[in-house]
Protein backbone atom coordinates (compact mmCIF):
# COMPACT_ATOMS: atom_id res chain seq x y z
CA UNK A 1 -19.18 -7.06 -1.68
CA UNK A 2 -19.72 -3.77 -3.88
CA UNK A 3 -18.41 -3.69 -7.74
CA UNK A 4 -16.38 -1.62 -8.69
CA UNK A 5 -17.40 -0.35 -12.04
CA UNK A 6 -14.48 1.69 -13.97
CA UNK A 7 -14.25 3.98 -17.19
CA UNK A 8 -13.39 7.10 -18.39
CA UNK A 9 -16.75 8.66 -18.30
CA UNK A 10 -18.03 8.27 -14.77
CA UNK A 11 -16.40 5.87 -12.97
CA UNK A 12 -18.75 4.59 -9.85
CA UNK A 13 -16.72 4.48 -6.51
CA UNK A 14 -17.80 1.23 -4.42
CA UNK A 15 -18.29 1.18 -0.41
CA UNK A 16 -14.70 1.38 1.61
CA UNK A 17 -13.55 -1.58 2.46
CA UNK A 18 -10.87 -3.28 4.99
CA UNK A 19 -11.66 -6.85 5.89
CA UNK A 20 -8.77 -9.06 5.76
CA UNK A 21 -6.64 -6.31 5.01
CA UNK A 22 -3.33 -6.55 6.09
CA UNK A 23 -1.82 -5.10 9.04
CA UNK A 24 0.31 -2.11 7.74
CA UNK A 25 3.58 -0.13 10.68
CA UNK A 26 2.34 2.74 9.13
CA UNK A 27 0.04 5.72 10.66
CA UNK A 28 -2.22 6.00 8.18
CA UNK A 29 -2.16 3.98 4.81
CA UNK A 30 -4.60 3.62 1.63
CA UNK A 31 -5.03 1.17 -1.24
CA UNK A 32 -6.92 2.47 -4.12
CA UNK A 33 -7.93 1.98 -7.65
CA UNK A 34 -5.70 4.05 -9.52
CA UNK A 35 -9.12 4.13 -12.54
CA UNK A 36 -11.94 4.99 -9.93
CA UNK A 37 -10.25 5.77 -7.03
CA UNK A 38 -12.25 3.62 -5.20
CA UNK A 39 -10.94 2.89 -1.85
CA UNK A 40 -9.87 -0.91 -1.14
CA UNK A 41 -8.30 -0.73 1.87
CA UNK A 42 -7.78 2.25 4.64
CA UNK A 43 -6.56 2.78 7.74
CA UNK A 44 -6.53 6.74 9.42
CA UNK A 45 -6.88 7.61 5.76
CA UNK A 46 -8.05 11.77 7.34
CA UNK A 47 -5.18 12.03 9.81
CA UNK A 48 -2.78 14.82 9.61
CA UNK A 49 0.87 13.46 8.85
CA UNK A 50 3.71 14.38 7.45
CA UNK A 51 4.44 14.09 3.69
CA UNK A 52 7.98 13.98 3.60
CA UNK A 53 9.32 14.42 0.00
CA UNK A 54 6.46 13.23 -1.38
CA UNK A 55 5.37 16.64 -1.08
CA UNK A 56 7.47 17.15 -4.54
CA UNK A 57 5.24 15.51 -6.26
CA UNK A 58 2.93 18.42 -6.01
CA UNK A 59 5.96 20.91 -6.04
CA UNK A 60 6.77 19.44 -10.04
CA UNK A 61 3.04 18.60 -11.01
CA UNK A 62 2.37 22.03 -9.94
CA UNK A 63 5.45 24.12 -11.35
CA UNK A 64 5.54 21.88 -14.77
CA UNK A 65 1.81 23.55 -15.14
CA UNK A 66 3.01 27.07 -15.28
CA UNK A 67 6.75 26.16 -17.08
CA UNK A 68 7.99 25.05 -20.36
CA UNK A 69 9.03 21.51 -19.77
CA UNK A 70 12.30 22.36 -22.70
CA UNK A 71 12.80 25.47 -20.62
CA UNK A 72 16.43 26.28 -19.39
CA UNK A 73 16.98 27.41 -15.56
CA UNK A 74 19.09 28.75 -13.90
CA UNK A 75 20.18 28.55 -10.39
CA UNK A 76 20.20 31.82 -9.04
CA UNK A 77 21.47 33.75 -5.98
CA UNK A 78 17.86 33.80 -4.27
CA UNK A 79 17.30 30.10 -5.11
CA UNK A 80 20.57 28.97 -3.78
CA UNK A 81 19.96 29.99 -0.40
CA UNK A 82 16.97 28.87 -0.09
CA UNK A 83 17.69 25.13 1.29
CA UNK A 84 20.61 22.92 2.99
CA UNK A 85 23.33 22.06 1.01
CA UNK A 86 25.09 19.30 2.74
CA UNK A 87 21.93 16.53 2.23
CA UNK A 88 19.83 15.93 -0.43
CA UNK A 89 21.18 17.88 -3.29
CA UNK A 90 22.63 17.44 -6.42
CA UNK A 91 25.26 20.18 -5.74
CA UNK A 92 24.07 22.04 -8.49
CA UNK A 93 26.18 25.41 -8.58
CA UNK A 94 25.41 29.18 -8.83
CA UNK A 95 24.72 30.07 -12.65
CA UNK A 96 24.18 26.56 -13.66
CA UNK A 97 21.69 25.76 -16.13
CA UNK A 98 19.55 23.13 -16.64
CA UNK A 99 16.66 22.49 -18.64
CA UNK A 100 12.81 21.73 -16.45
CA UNK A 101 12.90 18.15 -17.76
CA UNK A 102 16.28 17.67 -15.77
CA UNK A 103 15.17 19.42 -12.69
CA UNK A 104 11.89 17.53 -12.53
CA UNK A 105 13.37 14.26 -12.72
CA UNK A 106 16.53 15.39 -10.21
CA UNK A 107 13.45 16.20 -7.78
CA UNK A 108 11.04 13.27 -8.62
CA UNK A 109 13.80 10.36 -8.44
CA UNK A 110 16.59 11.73 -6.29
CA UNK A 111 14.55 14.50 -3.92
CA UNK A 112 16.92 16.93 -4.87
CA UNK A 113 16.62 20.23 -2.84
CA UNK A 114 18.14 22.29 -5.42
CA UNK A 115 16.71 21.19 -8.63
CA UNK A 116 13.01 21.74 -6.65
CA UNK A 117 14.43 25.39 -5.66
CA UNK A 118 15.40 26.07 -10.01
CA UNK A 119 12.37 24.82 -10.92
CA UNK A 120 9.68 26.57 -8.06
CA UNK A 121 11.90 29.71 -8.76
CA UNK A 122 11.14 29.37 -13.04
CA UNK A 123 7.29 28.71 -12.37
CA UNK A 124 6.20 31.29 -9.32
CA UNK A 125 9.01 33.60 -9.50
CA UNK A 126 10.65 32.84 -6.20
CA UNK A 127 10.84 29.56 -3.79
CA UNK A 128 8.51 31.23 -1.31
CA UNK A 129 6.02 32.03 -3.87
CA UNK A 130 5.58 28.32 -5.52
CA UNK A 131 3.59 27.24 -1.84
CA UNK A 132 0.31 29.82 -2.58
CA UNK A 133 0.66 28.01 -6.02
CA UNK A 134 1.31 23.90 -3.90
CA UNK A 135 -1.57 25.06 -2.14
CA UNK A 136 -3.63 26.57 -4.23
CA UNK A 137 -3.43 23.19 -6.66
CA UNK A 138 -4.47 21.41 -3.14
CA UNK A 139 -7.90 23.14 -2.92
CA UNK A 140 -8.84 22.64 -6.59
CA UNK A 141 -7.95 19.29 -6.43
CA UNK A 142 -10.33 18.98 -3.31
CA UNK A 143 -7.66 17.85 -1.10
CA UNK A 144 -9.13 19.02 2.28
CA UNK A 145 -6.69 17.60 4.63
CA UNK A 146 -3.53 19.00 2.64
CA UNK A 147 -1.43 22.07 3.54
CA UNK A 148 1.77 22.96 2.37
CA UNK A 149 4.70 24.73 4.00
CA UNK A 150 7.40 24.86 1.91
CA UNK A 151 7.80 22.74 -1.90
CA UNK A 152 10.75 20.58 -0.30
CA UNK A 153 8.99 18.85 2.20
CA UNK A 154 10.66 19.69 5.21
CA UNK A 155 9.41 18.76 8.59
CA UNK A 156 7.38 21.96 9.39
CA UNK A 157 3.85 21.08 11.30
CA UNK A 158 1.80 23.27 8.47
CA UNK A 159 3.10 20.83 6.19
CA UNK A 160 0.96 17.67 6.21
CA UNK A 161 -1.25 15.73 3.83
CA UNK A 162 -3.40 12.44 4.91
CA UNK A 163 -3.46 8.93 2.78
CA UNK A 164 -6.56 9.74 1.24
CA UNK A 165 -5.20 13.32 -0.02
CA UNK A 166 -1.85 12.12 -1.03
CA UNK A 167 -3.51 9.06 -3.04
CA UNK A 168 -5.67 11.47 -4.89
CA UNK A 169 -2.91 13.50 -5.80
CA UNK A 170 -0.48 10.63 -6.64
CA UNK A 171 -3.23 9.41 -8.95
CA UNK A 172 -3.84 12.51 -10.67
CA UNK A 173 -0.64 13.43 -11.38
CA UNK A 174 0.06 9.73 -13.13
CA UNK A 175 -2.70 10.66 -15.74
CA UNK A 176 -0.02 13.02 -17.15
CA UNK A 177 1.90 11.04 -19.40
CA UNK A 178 5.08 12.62 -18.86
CA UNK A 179 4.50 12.76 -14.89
CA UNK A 180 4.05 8.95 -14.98
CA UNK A 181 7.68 8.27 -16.70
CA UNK A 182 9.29 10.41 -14.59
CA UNK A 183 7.84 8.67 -11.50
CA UNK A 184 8.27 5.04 -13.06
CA UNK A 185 11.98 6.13 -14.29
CA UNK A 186 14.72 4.45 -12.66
CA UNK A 187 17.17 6.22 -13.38
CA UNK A 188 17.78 9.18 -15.29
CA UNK A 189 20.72 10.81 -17.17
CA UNK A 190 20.90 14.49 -16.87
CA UNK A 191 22.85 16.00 -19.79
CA UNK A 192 26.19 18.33 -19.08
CA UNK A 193 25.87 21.68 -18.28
CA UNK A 194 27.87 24.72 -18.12
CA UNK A 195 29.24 23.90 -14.91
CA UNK A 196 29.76 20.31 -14.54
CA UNK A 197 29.28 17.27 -16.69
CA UNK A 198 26.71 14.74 -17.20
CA UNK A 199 25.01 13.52 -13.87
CA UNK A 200 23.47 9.63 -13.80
CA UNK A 201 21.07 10.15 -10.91
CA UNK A 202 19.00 6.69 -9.64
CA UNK A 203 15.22 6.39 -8.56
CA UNK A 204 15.25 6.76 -4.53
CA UNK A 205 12.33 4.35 -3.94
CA UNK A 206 13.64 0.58 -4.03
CA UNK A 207 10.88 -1.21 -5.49
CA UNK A 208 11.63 0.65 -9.00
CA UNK A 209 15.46 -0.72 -9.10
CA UNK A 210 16.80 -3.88 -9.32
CA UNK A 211 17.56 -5.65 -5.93
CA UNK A 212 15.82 -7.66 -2.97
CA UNK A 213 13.24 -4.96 -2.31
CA UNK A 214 12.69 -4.65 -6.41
CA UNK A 215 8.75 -5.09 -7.12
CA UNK A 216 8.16 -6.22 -10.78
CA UNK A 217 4.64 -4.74 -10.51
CA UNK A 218 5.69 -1.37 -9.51
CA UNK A 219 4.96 1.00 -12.24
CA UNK A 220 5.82 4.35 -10.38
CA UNK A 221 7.27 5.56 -6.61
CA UNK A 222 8.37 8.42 -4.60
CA UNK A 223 9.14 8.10 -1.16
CA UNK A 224 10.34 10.48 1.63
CA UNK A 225 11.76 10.93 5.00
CA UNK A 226 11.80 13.46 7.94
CA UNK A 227 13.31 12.74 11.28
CA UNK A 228 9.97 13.74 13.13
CA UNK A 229 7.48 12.77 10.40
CA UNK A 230 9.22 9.15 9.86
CA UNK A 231 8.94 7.45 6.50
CA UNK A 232 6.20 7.89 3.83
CA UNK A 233 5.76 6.04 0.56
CA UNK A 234 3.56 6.42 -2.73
CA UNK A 235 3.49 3.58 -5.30
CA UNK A 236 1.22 2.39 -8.26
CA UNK A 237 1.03 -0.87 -9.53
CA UNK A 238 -0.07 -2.85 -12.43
CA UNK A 239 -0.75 -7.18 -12.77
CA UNK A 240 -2.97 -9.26 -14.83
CA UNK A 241 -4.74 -5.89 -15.53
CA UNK A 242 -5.57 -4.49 -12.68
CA UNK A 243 -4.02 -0.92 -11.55
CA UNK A 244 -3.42 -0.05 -7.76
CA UNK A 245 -2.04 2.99 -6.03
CA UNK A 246 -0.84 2.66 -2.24
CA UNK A 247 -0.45 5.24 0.38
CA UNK A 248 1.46 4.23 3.43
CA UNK A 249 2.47 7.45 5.98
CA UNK A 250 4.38 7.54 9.40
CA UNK A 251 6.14 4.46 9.18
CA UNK A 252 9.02 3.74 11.95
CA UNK A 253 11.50 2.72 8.99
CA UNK A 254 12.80 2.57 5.79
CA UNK A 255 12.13 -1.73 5.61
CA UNK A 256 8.66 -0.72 7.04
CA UNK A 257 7.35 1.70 4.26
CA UNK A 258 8.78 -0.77 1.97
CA UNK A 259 7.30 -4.20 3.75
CA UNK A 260 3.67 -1.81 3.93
CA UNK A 261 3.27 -0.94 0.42
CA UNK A 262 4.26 -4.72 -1.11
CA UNK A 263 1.42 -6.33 1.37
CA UNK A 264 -1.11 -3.74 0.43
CA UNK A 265 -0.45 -4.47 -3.46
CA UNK A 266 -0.37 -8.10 -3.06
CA UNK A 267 -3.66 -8.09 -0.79
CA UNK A 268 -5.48 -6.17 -3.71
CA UNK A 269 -4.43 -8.27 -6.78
CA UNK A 270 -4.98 -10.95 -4.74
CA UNK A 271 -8.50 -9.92 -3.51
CA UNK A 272 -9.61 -8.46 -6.55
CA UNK A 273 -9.41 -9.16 -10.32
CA UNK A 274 -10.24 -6.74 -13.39
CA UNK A 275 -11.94 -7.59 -16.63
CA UNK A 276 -12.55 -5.64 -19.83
CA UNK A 277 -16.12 -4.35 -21.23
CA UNK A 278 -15.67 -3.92 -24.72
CA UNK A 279 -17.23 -0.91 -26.61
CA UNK A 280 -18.55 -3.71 -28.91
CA UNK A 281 -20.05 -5.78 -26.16
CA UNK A 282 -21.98 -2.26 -25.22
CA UNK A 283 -23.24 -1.47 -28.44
CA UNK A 284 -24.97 1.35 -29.71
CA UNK A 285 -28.36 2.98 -29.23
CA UNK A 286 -30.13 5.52 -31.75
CA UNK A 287 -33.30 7.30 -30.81
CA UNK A 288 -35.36 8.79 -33.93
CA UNK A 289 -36.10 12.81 -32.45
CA UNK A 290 -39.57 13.96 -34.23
CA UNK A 291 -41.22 17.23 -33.84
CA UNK A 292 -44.50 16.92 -34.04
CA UNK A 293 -44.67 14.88 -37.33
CA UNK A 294 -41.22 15.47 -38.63
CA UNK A 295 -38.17 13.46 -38.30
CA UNK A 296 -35.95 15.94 -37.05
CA UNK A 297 -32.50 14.18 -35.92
CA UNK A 298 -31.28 10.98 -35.01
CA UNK A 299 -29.23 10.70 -31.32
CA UNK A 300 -26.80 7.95 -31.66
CA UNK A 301 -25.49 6.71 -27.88
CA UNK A 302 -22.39 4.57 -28.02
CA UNK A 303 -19.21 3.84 -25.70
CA UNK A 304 -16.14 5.73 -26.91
CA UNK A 305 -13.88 2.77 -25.49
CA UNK A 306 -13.91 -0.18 -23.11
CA UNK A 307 -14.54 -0.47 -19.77
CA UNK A 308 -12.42 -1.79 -16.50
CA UNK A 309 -14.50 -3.99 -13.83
CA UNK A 310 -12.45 -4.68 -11.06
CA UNK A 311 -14.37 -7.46 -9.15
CA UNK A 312 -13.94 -9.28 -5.52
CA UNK A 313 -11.72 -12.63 -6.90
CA UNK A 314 -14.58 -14.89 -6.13
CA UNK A 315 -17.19 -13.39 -8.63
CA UNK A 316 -17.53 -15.04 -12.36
CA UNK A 317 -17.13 -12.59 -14.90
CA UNK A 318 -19.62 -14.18 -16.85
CA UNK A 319 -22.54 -12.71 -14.32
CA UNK A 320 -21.42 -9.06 -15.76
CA UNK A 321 -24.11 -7.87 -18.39
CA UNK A 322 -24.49 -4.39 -19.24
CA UNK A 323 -27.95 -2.41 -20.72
CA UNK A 324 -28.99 1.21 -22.06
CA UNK A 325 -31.12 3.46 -20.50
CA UNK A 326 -31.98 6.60 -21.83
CA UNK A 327 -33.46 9.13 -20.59
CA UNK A 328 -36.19 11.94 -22.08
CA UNK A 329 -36.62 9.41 -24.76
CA UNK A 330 -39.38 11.36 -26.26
CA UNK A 331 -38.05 15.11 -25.99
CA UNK A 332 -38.26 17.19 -29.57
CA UNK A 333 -34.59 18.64 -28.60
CA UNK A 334 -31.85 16.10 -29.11
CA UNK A 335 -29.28 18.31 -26.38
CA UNK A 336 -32.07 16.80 -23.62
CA UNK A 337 -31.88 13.38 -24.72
CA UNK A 338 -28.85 10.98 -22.97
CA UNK A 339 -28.31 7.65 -22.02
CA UNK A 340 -26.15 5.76 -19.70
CA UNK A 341 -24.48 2.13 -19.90
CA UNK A 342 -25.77 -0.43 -16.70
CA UNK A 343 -23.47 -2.72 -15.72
CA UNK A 344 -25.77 -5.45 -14.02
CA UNK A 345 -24.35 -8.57 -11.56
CA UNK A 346 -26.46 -11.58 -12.32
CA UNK A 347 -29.45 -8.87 -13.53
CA UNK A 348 -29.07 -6.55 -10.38
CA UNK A 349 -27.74 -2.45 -11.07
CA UNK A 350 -24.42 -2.19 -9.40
CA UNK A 351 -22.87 0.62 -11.30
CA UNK A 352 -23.18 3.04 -14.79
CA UNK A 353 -21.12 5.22 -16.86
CA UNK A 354 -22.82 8.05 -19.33
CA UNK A 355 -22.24 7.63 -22.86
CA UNK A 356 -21.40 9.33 -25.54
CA UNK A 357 -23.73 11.15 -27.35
CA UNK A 358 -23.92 11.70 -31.25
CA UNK A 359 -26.22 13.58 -33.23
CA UNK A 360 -27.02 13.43 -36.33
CA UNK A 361 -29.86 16.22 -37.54
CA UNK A 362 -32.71 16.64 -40.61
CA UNK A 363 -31.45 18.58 -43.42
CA UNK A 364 -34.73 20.33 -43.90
CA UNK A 365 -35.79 24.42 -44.52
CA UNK A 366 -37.44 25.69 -41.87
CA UNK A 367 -40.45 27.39 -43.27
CA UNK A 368 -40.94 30.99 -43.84
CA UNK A 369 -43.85 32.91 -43.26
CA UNK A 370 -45.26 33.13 -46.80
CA UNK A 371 -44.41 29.22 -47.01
CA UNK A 372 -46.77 28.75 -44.50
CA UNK A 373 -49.33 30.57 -45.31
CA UNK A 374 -49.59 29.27 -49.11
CA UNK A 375 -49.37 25.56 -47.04
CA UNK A 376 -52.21 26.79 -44.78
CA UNK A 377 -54.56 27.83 -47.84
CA UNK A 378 -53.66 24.70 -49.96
CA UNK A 379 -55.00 22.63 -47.05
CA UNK A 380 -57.96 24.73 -46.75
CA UNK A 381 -58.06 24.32 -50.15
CA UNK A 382 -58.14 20.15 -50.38
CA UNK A 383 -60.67 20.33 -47.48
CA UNK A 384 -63.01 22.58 -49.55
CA UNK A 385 -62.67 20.03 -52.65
CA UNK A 386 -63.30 16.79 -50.24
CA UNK A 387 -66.56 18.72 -49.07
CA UNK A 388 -67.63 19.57 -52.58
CA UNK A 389 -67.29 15.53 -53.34
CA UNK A 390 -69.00 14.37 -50.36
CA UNK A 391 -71.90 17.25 -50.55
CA UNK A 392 -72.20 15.73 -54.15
CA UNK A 393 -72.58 12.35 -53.31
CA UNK A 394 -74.94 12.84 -50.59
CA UNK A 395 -76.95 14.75 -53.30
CA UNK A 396 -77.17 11.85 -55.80
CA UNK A 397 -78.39 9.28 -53.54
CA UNK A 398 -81.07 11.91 -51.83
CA UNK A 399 -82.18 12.25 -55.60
CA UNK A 400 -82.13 8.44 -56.02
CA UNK A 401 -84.23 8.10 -52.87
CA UNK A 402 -87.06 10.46 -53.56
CA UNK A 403 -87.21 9.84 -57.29
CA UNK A 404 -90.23 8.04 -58.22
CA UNK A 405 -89.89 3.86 -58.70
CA UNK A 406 -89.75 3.02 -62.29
């Protein structure tokens, strides 16, 4: 079994891995470190399926890029006929107002049709216009098996993801603070407007609210739904310090997606545990830079803050040691010098993470011409003097050898 060696520097992603995974109704499903994004557990993780409404977790992460999260919108004309408004809407009215915050939530927790229409509308200018923007997000992000169709998730066969895309994204967008407690909310209160008064809406996924399906670990959740597609979940976890994100797609039923995601949590923080590297169990490293014969800088290498290990449950922490090894040790330019933290398993390499890099230079004057010139002659100079000494005293003790014995 392969460590898995987490940080924020360069977290190293260990070998795919499925043995005694559980069996999962779902297509295609994932399990992932939500640090690394190493992969735990996979099955059809590349297949093209159908993202339900969890394609609105791009739609916000995307739009709340380009759009003041305090800004108020407004449902217009254009944006009110742009969806179905006898299912999955908050009946949000023609003129109404709303501020981003409100409509991200609405279309995070409750999949609402409408607030996703206000708020694509406020960020690309038009409904049509915020899937260049879905898809353009997709590429950067490097999600190669992702296209989107529309930013409601509609059953449309140019709109599909795969577990290993939609994992990437899910765990992306949780690095954004604000993303995350929308996600984990749930439920959320959306203030009165100038149409209609204050609206409690509740989180859709089941695992977030209290109930039999309720899942303590669950830290955030969106799921979806299409007739054709069938039911797709995304869900983060956290226990005893460890932090997973599962992926399940195509699942027959609503019990299913729900039933998938719990067994692929509970296989991973039962299979695998996480410990903590200190920054103080690291240490620090300086390297003294000379050039030539002067002490130029000094290149300080230390960890900015702790690491995660997530580890297969049957390993003993206590075989995790870490070293330093830098590299162009003896380079006159402190830029070329850096160093890297090893994490070593009883005193074998199984992962590293750079570190960070402080220098520290020589407050000296570099010389100027003239400077070095007057330097040049005052060594020239000293030489001359030593000569004069020595050609001195090898003239005294020729005259002591050839004067005549007393």
């Amino acid at each position: 079994m392969v460590l898995l060696v987490l940080g924020m520097f360069m977290p190293v992603r260990a070998e795919e891995n499925t043995e005694n995974g559980p069996e999962v109704s779902g297509q295609a499903a994932i399990l992932v470190d939500a640090a690394s994004g190493s992969i735990l557990y996979k099955k059809n993780i590349d297949e093209h399926l159908d993202p339900a409404s969890l394609t609105k977790v791009m739609t916000v992460y995307a739009a709340l890029e380009k759009t003041d999260i305090e800004a108020s919108l407004t449902m217009s004309k254009e944006a009110f006929a742009t969806y179905n408004h006898d299912y999955g809407v908050l009946w949000i009215q023609e003129g109404e107002t709303m501020t981003a915050r409100s409509a991200a939530y609405a279309s995070l927790l409750a999949s609402a049709n409408d607030t996703t229409a206000m708020l694509s509308e406020e960020a690309a200018g038009s409904v049509d216009a915020m899937v260049p923007l879905m898809n353009q997000k997709a590429q950067a992000l490097s999600l190669s098996n992702t296209n989107f169709q529309n930013p409601f998730g509609l059953n449309n066969e140019n709109n599909y993801t795969s577990a290993r895309d939609m994992a990437a994204l899910f765990r992306t967008v949780l690095q954004d603070d604000e993303a995350a407690r929308m996600l984990g909310a749930s439920s959320y209160t959306i203030p009165a407007s100038n149409k209609y008064g204050e609206r409690l809406i509740a989180q859709d996924c089941e695992l977030l609210r209290s109930g039999n399906l309720a899942y303590e670990p669950a830290t955030a959740c969106k799921v979806g739904s299409t007739e054709y597609g069938g039911y797709a979940i995304a869900v983060a976890a956290e226990k005893d310090g460890s932090r997973l994100i599962a992926v399940v797609l195509g699942a027959p039923d609503s019990a299913g997606v729900y039933a998938d995601a719990v067994r692929l949590l509970d296989y991973g923080f039962a299979s695998f545990r996480t410990i903590m590297v200190s920054e103080e169990e690291i240490g620090t490293k300086t390297i003294e830079v000379n050039n030539g014969r002067r002490h130029v800088a000094d290149v300080t290498f230390s960890a900015e803050s702790g690491f995660r290990i997530l580890l297969p449950a049957g390993i003993d922490p206590e075989l995790i040691t870490t070293d330093i090894r830098v590299t162009n040790e003896d380079a006159s330019d402190p830029e070329k010098i850096e160093a890297e933290v090893l994490f070593l398993l009883d005193g074998a390499e199984v992962g590293s993470a750079r570190m960070q890099r402080t220098i520290e230079r020589t407050d000296f004057r570099p010389e100027t011409g003239m400077t070095s010139k007057l330097r040049l002659y005052f060594d020239w100079f000293c030489v001359l003097v030593l000569a004069l000494f020595l050609f001195r005293r090898v003239l005294h003790v020729i005259h002591r050898l050839l004067a005549p014995p007393q």
